[in-house]
N, C-alpha and C. Protein backbone atom coordinates (compact mmCIF):
# COMPACT_ATOMS: atom_id res chain seq x y z
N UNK A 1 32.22 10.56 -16.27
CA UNK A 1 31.41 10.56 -15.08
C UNK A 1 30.45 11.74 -15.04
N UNK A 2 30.36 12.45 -16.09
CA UNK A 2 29.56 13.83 -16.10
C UNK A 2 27.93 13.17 -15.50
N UNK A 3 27.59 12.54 -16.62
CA UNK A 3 26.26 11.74 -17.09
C UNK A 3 25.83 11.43 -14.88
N UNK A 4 27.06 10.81 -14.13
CA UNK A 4 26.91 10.20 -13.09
C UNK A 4 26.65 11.31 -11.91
N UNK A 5 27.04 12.39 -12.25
CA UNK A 5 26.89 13.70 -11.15
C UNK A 5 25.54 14.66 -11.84
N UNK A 6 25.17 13.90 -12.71
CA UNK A 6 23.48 15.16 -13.41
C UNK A 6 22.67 15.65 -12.50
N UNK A 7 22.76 14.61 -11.15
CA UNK A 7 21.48 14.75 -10.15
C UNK A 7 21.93 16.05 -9.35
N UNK A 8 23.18 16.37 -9.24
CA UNK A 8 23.46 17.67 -8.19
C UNK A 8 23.66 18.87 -8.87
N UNK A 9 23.52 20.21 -8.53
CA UNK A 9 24.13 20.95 -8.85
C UNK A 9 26.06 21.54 -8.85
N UNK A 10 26.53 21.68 -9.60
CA UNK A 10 28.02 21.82 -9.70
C UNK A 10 28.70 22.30 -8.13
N UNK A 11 27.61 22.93 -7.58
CA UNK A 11 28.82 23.44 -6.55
C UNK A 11 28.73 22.10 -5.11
N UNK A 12 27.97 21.46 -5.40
CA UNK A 12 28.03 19.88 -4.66
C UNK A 12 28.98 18.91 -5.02
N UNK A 13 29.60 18.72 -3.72
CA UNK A 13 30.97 18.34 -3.40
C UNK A 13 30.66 16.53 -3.04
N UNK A 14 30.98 15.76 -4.19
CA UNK A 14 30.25 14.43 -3.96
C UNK A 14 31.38 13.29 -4.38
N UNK A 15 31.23 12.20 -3.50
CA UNK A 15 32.01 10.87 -3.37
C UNK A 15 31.22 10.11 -4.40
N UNK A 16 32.56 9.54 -5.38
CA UNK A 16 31.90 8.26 -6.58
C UNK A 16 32.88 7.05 -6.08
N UNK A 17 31.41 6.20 -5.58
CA UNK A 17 32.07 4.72 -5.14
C UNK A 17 31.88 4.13 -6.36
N UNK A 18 32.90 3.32 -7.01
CA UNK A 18 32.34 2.13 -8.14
C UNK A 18 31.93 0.46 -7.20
N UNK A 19 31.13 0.30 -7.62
CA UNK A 19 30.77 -0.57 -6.44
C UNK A 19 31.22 -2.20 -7.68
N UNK A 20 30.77 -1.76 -8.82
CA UNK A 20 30.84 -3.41 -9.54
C UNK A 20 31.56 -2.71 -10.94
N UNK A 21 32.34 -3.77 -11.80
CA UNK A 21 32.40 -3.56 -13.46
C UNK A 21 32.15 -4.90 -13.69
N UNK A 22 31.47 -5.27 -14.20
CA UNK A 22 31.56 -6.60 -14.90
C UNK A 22 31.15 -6.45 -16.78
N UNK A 23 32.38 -6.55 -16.93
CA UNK A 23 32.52 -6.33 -18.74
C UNK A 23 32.68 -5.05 -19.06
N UNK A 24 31.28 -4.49 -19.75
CA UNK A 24 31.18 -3.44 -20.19
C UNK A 24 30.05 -2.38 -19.50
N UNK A 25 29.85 -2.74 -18.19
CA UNK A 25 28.74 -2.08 -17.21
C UNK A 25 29.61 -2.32 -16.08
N UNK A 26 28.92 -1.39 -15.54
CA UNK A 26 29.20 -0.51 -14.14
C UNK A 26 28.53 -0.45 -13.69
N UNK A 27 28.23 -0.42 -12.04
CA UNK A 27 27.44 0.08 -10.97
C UNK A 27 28.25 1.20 -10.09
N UNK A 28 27.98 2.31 -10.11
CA UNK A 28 28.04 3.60 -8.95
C UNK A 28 27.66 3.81 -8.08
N UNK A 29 28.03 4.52 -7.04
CA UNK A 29 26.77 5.08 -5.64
C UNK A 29 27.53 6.64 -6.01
N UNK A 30 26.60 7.32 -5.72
CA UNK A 30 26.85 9.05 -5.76
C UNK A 30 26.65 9.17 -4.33
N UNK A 31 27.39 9.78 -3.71
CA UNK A 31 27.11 10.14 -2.53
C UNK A 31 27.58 11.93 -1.74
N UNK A 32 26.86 12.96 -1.55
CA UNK A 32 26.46 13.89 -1.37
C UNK A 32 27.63 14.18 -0.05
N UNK A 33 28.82 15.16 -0.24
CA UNK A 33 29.45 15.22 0.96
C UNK A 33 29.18 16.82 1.40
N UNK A 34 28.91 18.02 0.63
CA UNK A 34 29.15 19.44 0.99
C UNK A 34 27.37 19.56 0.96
N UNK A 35 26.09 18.62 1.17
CA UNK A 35 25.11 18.91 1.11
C UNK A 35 24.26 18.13 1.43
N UNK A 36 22.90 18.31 1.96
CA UNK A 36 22.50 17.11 1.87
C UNK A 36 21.74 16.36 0.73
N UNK A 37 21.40 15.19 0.83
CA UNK A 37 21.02 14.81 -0.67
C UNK A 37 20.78 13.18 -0.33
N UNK A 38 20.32 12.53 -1.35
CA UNK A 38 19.93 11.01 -1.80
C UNK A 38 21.46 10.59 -1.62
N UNK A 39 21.68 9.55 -1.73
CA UNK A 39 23.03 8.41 -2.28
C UNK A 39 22.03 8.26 -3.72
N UNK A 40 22.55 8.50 -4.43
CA UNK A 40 22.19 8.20 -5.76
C UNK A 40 23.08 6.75 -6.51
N UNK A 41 22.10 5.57 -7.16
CA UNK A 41 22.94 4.82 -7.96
C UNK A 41 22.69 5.24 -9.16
N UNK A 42 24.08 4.92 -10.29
CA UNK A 42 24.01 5.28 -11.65
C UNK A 42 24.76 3.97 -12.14
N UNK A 43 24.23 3.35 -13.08
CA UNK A 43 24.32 2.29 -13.97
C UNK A 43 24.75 3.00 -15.17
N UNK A 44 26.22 2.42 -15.91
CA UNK A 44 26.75 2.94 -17.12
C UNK A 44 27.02 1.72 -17.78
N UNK A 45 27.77 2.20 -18.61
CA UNK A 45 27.99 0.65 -19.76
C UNK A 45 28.90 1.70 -20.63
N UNK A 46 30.06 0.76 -20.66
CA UNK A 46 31.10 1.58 -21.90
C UNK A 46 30.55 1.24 -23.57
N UNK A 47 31.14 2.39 -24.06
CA UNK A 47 30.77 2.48 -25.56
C UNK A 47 31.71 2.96 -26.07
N UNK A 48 32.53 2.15 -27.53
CA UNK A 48 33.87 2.72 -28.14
C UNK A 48 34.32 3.91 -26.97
N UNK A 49 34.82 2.60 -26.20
CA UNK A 49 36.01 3.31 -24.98
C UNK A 49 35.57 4.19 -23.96
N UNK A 50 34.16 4.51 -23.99
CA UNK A 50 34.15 5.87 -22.91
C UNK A 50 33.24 5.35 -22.57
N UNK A 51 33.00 5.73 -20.68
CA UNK A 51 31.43 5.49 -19.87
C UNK A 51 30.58 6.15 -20.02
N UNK A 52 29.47 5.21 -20.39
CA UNK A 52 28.43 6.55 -20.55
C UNK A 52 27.12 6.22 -19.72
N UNK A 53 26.56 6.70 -19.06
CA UNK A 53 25.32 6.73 -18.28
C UNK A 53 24.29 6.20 -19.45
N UNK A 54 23.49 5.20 -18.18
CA UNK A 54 22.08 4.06 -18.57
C UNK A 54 20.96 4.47 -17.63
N UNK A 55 21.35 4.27 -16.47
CA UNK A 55 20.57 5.52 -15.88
C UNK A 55 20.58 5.69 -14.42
N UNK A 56 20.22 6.87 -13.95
CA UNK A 56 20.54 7.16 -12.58
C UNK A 56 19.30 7.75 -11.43
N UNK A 57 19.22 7.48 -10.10
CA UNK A 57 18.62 7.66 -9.21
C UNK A 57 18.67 6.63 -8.08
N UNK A 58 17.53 6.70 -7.41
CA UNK A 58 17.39 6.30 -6.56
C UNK A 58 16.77 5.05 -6.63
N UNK A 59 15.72 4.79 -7.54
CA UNK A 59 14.74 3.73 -7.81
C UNK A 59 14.73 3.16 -9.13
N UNK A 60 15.71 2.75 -9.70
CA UNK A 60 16.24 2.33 -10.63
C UNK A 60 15.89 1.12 -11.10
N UNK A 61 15.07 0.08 -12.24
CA UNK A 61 14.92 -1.01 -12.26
C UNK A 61 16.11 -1.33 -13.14
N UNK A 62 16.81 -1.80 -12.79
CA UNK A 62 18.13 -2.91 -13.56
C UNK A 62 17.22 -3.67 -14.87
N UNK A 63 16.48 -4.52 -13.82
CA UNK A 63 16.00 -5.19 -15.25
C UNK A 63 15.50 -4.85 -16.62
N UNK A 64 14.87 -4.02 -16.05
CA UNK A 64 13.87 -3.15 -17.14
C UNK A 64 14.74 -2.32 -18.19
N UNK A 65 16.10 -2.05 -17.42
CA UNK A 65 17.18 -1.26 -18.52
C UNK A 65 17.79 -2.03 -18.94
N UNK A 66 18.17 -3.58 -19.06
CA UNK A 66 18.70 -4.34 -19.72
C UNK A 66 20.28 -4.48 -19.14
N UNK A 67 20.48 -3.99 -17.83
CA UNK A 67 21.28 -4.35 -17.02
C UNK A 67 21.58 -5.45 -16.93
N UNK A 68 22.82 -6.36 -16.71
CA UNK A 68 23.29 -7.59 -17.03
C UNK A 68 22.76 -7.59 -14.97
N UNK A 69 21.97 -9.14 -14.61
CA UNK A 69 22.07 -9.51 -13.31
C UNK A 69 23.65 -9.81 -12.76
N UNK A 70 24.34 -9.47 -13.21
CA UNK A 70 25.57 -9.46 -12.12
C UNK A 70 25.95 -8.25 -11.60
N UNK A 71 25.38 -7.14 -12.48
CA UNK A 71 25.53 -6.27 -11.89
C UNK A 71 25.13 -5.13 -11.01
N UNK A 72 24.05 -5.95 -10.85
CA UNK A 72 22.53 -4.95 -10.05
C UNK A 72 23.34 -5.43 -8.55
């Protein structure tokens, strides 16, 4: 989940909702509790066993990253 917290600085105290897995992708919400801040989404996809970030923000096109539509 490193890749999923990039947007804050370390001493920001933040909630990870998994909102979807379908297969080998993920959908996240980052959400900002000791600061204020965006709800950030982060789209991952596992690779030999570990999650790894596809990409993250606010304005994110799914499609354009090759995000499977079930999981946007």
């Amino acid at each position: 989940m490193d890749y999923a917290l990039e947007g804050y600085p370390s001493s920001v105290k933040v909630r990870i909702t998994v909102i979807k897995i379908i297969g080998d992708y993920a959908k996240v919400l980052i959400t900002p509790l000791s600061a204020p801040g965006d709800i950030l989404t982060a789209y991952m996809r596992k690779v030999n066993g570990q999650w790894v970030g596809i990409d993250i923000g606010t304005g994110i096109n799914a499609q354009e990253e090759g995000i499977p539509k079930e999981v946007w």
